[in-house]
Protein backbone atom coordinates (compact mmCIF):
# COMPACT_ATOMS: atom_id res chain seq x y z
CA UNK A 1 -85.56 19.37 -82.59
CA UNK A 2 -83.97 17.92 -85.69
CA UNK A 3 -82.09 15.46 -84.15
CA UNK A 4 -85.18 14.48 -81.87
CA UNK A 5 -87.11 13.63 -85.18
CA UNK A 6 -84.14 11.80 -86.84
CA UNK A 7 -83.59 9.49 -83.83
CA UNK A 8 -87.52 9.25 -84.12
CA UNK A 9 -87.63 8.62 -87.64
CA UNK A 10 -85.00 5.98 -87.41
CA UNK A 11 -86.92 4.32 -84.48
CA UNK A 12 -90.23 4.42 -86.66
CA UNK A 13 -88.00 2.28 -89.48
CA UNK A 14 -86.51 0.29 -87.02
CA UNK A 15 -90.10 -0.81 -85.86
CA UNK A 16 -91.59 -1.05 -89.34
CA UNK A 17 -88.78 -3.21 -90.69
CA UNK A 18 -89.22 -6.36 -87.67
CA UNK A 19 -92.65 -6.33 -89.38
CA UNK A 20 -91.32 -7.09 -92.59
CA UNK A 21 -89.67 -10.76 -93.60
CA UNK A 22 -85.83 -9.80 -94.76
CA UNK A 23 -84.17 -12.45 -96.48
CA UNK A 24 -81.22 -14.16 -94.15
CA UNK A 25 -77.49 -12.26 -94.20
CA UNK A 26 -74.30 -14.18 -95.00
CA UNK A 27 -73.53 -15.86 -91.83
CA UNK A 28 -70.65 -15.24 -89.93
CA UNK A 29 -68.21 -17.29 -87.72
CA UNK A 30 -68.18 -20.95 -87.01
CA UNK A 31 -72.01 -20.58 -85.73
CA UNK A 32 -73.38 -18.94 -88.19
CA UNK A 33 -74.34 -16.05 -86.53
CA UNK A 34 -76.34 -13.54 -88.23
CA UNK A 35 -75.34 -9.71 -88.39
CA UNK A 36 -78.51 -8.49 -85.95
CA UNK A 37 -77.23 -11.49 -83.94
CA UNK A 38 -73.53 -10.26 -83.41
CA UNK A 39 -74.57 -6.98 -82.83
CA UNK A 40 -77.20 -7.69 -80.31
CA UNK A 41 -73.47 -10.03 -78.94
CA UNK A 42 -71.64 -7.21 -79.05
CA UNK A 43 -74.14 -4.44 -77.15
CA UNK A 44 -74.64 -7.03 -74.61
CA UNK A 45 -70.28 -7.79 -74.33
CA UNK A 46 -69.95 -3.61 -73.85
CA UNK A 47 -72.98 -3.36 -71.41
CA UNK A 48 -71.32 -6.26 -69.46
CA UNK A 49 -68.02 -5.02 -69.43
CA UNK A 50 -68.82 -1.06 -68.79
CA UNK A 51 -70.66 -2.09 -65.84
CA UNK A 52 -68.12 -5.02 -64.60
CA UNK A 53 -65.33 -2.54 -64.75
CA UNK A 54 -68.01 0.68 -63.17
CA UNK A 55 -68.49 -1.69 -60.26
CA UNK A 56 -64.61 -2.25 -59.39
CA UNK A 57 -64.00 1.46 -59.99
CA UNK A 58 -67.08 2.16 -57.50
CA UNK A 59 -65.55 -0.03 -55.14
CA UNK A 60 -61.86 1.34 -55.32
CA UNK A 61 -63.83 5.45 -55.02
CA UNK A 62 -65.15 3.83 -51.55
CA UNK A 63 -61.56 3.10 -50.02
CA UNK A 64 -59.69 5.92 -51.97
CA UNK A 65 -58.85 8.39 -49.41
CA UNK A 66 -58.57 11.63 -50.88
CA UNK A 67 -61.43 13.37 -53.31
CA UNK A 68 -58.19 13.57 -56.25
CA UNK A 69 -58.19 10.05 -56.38
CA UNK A 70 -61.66 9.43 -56.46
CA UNK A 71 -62.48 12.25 -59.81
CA UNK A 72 -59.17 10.00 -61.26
CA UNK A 73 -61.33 7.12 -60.55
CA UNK A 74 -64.29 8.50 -62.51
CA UNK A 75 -62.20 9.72 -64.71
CA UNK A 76 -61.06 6.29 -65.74
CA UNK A 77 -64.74 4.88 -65.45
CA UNK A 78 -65.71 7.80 -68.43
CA UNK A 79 -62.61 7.20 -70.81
CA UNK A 80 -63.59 3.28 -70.83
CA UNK A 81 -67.56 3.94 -70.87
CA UNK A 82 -66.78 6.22 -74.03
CA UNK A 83 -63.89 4.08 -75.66
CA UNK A 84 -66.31 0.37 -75.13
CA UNK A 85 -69.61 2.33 -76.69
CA UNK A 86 -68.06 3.71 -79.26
CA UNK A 87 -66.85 0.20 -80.44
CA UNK A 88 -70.05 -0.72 -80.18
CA UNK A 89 -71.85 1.23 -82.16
CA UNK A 90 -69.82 1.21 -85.14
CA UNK A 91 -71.18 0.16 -88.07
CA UNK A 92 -69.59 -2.98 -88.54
CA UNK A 93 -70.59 -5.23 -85.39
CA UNK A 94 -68.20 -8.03 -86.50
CA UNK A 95 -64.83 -5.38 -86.44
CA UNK A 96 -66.55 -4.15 -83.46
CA UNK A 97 -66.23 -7.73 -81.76
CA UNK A 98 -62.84 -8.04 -82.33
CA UNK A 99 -61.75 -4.02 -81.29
CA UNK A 100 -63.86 -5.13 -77.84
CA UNK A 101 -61.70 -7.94 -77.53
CA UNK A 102 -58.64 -6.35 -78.28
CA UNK A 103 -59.25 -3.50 -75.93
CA UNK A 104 -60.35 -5.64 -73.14
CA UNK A 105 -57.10 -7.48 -74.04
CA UNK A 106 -54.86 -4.47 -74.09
CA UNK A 107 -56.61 -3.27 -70.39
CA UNK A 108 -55.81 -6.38 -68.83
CA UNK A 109 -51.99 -6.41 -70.26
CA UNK A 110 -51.38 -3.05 -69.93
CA UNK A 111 -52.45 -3.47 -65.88
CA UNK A 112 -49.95 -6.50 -65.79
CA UNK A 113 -46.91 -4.41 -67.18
CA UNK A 114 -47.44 -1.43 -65.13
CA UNK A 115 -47.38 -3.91 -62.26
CA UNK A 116 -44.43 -5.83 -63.67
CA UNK A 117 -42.32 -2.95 -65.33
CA UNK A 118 -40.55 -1.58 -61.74
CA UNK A 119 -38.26 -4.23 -61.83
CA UNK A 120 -37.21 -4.54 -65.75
CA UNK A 121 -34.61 -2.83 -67.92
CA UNK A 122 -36.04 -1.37 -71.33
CA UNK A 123 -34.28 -4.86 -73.06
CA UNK A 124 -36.61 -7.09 -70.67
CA UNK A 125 -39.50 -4.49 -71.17
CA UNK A 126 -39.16 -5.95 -74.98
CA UNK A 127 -38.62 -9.62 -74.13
CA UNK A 128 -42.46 -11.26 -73.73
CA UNK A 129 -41.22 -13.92 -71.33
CA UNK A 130 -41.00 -11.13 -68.85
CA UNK A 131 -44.02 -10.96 -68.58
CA UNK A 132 -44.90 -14.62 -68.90
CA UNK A 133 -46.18 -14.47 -65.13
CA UNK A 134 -48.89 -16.04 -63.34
CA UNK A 135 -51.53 -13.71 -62.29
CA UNK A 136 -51.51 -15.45 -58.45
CA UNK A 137 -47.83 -13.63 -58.31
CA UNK A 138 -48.78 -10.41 -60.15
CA UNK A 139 -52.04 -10.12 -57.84
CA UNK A 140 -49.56 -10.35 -55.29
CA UNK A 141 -48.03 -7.41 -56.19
CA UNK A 142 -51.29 -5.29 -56.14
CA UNK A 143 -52.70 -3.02 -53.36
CA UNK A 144 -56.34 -3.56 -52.65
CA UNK A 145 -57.75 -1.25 -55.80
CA UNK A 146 -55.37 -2.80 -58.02
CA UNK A 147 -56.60 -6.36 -57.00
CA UNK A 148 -60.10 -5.41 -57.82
CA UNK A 149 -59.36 -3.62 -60.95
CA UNK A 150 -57.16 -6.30 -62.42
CA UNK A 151 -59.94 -9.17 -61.40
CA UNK A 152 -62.83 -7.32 -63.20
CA UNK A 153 -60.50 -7.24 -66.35
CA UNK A 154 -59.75 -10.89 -66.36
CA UNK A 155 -63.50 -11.13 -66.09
CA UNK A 156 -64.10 -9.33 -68.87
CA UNK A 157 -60.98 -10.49 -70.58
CA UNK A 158 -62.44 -14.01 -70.48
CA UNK A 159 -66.32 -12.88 -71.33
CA UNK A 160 -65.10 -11.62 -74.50
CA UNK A 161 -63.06 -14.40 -75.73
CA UNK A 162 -66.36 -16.86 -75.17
CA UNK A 163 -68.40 -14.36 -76.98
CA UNK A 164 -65.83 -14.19 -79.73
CA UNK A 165 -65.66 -17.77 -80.19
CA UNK A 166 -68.88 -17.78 -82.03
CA UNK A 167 -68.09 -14.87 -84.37
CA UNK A 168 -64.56 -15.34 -84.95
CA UNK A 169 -62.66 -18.83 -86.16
CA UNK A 170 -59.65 -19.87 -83.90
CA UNK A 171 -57.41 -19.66 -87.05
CA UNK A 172 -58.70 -16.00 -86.40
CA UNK A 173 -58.59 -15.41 -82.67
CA UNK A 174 -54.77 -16.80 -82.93
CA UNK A 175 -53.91 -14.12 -86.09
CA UNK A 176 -55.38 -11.23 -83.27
CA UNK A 177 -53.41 -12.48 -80.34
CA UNK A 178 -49.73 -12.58 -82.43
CA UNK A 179 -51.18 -9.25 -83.69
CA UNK A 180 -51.67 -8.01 -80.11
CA UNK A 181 -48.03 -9.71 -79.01
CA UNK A 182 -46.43 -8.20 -82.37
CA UNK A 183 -47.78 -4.72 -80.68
CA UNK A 184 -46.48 -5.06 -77.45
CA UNK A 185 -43.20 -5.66 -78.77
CA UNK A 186 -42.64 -2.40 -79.95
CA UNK A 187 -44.70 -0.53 -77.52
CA UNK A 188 -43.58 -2.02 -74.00
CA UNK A 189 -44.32 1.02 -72.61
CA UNK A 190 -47.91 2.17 -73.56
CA UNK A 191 -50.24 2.16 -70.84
CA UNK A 192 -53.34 4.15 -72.57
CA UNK A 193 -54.37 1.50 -74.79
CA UNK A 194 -58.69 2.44 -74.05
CA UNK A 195 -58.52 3.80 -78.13
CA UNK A 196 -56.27 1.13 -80.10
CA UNK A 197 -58.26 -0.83 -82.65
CA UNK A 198 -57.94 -3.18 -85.10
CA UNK A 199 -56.82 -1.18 -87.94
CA UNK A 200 -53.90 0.10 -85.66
CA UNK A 201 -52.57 -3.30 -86.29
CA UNK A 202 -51.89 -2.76 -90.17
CA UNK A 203 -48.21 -2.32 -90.04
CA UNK A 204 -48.19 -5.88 -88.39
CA UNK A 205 -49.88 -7.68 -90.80
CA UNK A 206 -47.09 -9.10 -92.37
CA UNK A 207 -46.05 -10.69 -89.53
CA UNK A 208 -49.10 -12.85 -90.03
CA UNK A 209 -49.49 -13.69 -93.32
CA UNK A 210 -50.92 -16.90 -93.74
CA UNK A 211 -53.13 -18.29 -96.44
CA UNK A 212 -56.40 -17.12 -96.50
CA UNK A 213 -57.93 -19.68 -98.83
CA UNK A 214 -59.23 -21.95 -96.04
CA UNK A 215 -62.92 -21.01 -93.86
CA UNK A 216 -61.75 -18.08 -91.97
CA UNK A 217 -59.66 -15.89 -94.43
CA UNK A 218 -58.10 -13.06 -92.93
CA UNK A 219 -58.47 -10.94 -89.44
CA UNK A 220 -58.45 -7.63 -91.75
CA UNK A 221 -60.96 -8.92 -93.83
CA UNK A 222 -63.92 -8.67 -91.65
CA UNK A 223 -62.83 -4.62 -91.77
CA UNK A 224 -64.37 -4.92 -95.29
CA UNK A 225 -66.93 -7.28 -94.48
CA UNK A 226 -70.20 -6.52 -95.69
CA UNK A 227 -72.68 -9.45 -94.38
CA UNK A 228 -75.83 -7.53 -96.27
CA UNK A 229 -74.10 -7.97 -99.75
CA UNK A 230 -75.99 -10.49 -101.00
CA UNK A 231 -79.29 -9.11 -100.49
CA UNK A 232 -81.73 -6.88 -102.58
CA UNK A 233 -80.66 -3.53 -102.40
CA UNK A 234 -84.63 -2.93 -100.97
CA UNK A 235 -84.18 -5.84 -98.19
CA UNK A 236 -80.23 -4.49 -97.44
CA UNK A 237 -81.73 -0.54 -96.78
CA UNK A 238 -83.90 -1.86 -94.38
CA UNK A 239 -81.80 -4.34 -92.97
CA UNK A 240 -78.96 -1.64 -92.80
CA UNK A 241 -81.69 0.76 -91.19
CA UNK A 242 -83.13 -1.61 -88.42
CA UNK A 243 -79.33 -1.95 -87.70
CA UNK A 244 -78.67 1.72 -87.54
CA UNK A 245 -81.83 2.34 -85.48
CA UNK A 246 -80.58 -0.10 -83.02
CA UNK A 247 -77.45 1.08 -82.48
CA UNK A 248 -78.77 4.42 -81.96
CA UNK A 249 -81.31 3.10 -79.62
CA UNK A 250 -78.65 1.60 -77.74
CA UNK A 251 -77.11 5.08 -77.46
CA UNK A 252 -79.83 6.47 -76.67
CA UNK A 253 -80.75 4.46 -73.61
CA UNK A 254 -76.96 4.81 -72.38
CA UNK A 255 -76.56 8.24 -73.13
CA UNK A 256 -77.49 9.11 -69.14
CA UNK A 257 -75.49 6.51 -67.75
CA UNK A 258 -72.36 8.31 -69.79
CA UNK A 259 -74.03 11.82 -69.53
CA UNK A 260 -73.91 11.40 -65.31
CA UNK A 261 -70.13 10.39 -65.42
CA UNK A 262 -69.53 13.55 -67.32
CA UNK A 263 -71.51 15.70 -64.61
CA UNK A 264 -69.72 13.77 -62.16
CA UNK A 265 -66.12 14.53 -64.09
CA UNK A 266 -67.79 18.13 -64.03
CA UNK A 267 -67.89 18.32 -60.56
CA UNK A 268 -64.90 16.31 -59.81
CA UNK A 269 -63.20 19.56 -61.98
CA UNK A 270 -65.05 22.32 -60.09
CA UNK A 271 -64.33 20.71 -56.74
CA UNK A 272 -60.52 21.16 -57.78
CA UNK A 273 -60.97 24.96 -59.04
CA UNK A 274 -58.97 26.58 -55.90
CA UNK A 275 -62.45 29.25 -55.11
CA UNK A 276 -64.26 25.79 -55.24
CA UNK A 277 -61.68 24.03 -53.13
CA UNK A 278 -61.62 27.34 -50.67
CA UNK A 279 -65.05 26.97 -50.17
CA UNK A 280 -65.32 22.94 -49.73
CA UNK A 281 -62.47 23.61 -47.49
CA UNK A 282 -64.81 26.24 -45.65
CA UNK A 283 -67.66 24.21 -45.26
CA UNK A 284 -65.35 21.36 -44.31
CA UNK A 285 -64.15 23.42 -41.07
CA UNK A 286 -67.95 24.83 -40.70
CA UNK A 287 -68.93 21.32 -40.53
CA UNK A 288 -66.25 20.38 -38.41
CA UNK A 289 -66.82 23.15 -36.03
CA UNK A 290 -70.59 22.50 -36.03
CA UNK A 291 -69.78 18.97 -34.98
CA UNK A 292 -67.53 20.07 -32.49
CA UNK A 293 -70.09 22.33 -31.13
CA UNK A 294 -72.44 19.71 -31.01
CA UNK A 295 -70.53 17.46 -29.26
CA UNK A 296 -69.72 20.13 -27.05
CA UNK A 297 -73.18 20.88 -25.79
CA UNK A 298 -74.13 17.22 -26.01
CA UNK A 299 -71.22 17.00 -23.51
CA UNK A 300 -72.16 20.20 -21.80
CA UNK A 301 -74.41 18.48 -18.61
CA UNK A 302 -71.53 16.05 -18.17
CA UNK A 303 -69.24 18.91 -18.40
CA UNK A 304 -71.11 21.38 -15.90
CA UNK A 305 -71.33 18.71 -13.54
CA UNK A 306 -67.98 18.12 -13.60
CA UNK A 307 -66.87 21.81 -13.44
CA UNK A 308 -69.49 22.35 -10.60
CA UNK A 309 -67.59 19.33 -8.19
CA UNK A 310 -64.06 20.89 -9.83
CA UNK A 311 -65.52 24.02 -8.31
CA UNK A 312 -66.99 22.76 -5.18
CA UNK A 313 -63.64 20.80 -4.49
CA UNK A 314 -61.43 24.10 -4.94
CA UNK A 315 -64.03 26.18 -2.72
CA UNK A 316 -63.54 23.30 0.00
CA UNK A 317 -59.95 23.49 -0.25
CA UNK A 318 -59.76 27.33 -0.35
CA UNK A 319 -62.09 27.26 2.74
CA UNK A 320 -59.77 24.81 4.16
CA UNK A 321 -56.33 26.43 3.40
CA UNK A 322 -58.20 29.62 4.75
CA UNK A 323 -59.82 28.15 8.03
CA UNK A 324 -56.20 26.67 9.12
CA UNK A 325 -54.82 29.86 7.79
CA UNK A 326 -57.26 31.80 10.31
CA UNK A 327 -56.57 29.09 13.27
CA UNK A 328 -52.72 29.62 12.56
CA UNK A 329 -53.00 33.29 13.04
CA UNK A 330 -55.08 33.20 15.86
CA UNK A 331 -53.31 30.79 17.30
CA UNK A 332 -50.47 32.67 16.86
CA UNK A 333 -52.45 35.83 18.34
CA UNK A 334 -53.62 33.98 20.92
CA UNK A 335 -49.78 32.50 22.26
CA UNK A 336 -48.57 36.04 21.84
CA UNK A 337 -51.16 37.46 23.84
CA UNK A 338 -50.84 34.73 26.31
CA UNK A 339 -47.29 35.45 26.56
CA UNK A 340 -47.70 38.90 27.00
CA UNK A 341 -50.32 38.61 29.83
CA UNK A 342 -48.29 35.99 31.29
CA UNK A 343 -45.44 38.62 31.17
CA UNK A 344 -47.42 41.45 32.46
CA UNK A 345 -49.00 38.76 35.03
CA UNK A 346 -45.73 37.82 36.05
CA UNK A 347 -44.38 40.95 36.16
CA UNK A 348 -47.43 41.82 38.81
CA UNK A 349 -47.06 39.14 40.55
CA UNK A 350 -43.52 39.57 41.35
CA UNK A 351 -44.65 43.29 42.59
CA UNK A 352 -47.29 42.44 44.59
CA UNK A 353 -44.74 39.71 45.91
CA UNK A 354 -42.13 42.05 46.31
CA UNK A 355 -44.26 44.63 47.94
CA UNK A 356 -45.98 41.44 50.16
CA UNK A 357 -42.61 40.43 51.66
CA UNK A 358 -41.25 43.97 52.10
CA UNK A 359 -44.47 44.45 54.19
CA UNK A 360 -44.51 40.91 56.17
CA UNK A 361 -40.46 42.41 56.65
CA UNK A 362 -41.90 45.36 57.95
CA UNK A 363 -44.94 43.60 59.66
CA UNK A 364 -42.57 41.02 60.80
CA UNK A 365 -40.10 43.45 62.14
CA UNK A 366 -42.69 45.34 63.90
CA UNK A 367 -44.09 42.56 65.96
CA UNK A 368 -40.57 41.07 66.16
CA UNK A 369 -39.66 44.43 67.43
CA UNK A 370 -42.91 44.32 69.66
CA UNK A 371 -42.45 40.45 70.77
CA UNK A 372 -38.78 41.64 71.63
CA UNK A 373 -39.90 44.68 73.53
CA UNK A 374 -42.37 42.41 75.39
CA UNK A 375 -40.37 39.80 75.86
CA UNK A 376 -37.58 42.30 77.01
CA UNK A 377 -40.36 43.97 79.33
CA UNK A 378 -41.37 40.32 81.10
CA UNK A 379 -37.54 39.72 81.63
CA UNK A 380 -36.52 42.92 83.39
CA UNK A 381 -39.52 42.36 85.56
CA UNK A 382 -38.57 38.78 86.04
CA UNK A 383 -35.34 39.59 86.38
CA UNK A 384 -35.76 42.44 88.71
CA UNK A 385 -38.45 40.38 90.61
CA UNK A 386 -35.59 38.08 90.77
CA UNK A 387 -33.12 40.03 92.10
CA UNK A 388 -35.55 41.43 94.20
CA UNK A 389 -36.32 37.77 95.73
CA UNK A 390 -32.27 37.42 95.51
CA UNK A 391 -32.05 40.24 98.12
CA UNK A 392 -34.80 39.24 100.31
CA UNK A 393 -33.29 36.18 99.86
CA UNK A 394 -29.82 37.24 100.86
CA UNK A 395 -31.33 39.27 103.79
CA UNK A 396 -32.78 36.21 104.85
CA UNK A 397 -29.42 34.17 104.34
CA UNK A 398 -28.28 36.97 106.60
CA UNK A 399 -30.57 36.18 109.31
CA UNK A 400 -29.85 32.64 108.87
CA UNK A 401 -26.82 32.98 109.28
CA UNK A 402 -26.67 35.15 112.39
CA UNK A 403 -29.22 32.69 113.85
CA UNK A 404 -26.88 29.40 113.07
CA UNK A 405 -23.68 31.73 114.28
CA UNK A 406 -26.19 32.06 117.89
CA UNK A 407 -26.90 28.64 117.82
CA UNK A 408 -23.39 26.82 116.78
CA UNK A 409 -24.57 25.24 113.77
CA UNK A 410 -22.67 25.53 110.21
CA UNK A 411 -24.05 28.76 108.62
CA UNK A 412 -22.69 28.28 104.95
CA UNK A 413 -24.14 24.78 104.41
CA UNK A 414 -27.03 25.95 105.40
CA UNK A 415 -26.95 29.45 103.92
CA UNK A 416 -25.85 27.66 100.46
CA UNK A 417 -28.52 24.97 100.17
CA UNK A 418 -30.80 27.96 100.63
CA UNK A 419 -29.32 29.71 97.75
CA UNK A 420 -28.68 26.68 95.30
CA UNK A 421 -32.11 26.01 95.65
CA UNK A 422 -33.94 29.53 95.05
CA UNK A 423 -31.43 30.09 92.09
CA UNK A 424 -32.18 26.69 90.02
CA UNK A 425 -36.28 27.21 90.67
CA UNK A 426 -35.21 31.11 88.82
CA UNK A 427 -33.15 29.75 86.54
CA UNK A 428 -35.94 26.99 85.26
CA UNK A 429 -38.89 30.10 85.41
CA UNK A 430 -36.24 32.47 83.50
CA UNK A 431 -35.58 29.40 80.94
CA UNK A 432 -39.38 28.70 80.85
CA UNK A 433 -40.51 32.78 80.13
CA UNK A 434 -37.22 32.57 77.18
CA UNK A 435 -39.01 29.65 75.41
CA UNK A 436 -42.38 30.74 76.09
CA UNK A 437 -41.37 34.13 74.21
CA UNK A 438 -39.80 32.79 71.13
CA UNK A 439 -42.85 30.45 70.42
CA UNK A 440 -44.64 33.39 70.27
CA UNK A 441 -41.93 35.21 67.73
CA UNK A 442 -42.07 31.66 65.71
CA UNK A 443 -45.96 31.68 65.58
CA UNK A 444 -46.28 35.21 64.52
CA UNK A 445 -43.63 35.11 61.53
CA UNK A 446 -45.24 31.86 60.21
CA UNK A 447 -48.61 33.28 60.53
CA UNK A 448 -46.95 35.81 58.44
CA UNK A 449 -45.61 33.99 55.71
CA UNK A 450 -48.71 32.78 54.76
């Protein structure tokens, strides 16, 4: 509450006094600028360079990879946010100019030697043509966030320096850079450089002295400047109030910029507690799974059709395999079967055959037995007709005979014509009946085959 009315208070004063004519400060620099002027310079010169060198950090958090990198990055952003508005609200805006300049200075060397050192030995390191390099060959050198870092410095670097021209004399601005090079000399190796001010350059001073009866006098004497000397010690309270109320407005109105890189720093610190980095960790592979499950059941009808034909292809081949499977064994059934019928058919019909031909023997045998006794009958009564005809014949021979013995003639030609010719006409009958009765025998056993 107390503070809230003090900041009010000073606000109030700050108001009442820009109603009120104040009689001109000593001016200051080769413009003449006026002590409300160079402050209002040097707000503006922080503002500028905080949010030059906020954007490059921003843009080096995008492509940093891992979340230690990027709360390094903020990290950085807050230490030159507090360092460049604490220079400028310090009660002297003139010493304030030149600590802005010589910190922006510092930044941009300081970038260069980390860049350059690798390659030097500590006497090099001390030696300022070492570093006498273009920036074209030490941008070279840089990865991407060093590029963009280094370029917003030189931005700055250069801001400052035309700012500075119309507060500070050359003589001046040449006193502050052999300062600055007097510095570097014996501290190659400082990097941190966000909190070295002017007064840090005391123990160089003698390196250079110079005459300070001319316009500028001496760097160090602006830390003992006192523009509002020469007013009414009425006019200089005001004029040192309006000045105080501004420079706490200014803080004021930046305090959230700087408040939300704390809370960021905050976070940045929490994030790397190891409950808070079990937990991010956690939700990482929650998130991670949930994706995964998302994708999965975004890919789940592609999926299920694809597992459905998978299936459908594996049941057709399983049917497949199975159905020539089944045909194998019953074809294999079906030949052994076969084989066994055939077997048992042959076997039966080599019975029946056997038991056909012993009865066509037998049948055959009977009626060749039969034919025979037949044939056997016809021939003894052929033959005994035969003989029986031979007698009659031979009685009749007898006669004959007796008759051609009466009657003078030649009985045995006669007789044996007689006899040659009764015996071929029995021979050609007998030879006729023999033929006629094997025909028969052939007929029978053919008919008999069959």
């Amino acid at each position: 509450m107390r503070t809230g009315l003090a900041v009010f208070a000073l606000l109030t004063a700050c108001a009442s006094t820009q109603t009120q004519s104040i009689a001109p400060s000593q001016s200051i620099g080769p413009r003449e600028r006026s002590i409300e002027t160079v402050q209002a310079l040097l707000h503006a010169a922080a503002d500028d360079h905080v949010l030059r060198v906020k954007e490059a950090y921003d843009n080096v958090a995008e492509i940093a990879p891992t979340t230690a990198m990027r709360a390094r990055v903020n990290q950085a952003m807050l230490l030159n946010a507090q360092s460049t508005y604490r220079i400028a609200i310090g009660s002297n805006p003139v010493a304030g100019m030149v600590d802005l300049v010589t910190k922006v200075s510092l930044e941009r060397e300081a970038m260069r030697r980390r860049i350059l050192d690798p390659g030097l030995t500590s006497e090099q390191r001390r030696d300022p043509a070492s570093f006498a390099v273009p920036d074209e060959e030490v941008e070279a050198r840089m990865n991407e966030e060093q590029r963009i870092l280094y370029r917003a410095l030189v931005l700055s670097d250069r801001d400052m320096r035309r700012i500075a021209d119309g507060v500070l004399w050359p003589e001046q601005l040449e006193e502050l850079d052999a300062l600055i090079a007097a510095w570097w000399k014996d501290n190659p190796a400082r990097r941190l450089v966000a909190n070295v001010r002017l007064q840090d350059f005391a123990g160089y001073r003698a390196a250079t002295v110079r005459s300070s009866t001319g316009r500028s006098g001496s760097l160090f004497s602006l830390l003992r400047l006192d523009p509002l000397a020469s007013l009414e010690p009425t006019t200089r309270e005001l004029a040192q109030t309006r000045l105080l109320a501004e420079r706490a407005f200014f803080q004021v109105q930046r305090s959230p910029f700087v408040l939300q890189m704390y809370v960021k720093d905050l976070l940045f610190d929490l994030i790397d507690i190891d409950e808070v980095r079990s937990l991010q960790e956690g939700l990482g592979r929650a998130n991670a799974n949930l994706t995964r499950s998302i994708d999965a059941l975004e890919r789940l009808p592609e999926d299920v059709r694809k597992e459905r034909t998978a299936a459908i292809e594996q049941l057709e081949d399983w049917i497949a395999r199975e159905r020539e499977t089944a045909v194998n064994q019953v074809s294999a059934r079906v030949a052994i079967e076969r084989d066994a019928t055939l077997k048992q058919m042959e076997a039966w019909i080599a019975e029946e055959r056997d038991a056909t031909i012993e009865q066509v023997f037998e049948a055959v045998a009977v009626e060749r037995k039969a034919t025979l006794d037949q044939l056997e009958e016809v021939i003894g009564t052929q033959r005994a007709a035969a003989f029986d005809e031979i007698g009659e014949m031979v009685h009749d021979s007898t006669k004959e005979i007796q008759r051609a013995i009466a009657g003078q003639e030649d009985p045995m030609v006669a007789v044996a014509e007689r006899v040659i010719d009764h015996v071929f006409r029995r021979a050609v009958q007998f030879l006729l009946i023999a033929l006629g009765g094997w025909a028969v025998v052939y007929v029978v056993a053919k008919r008999l085959a069959r």
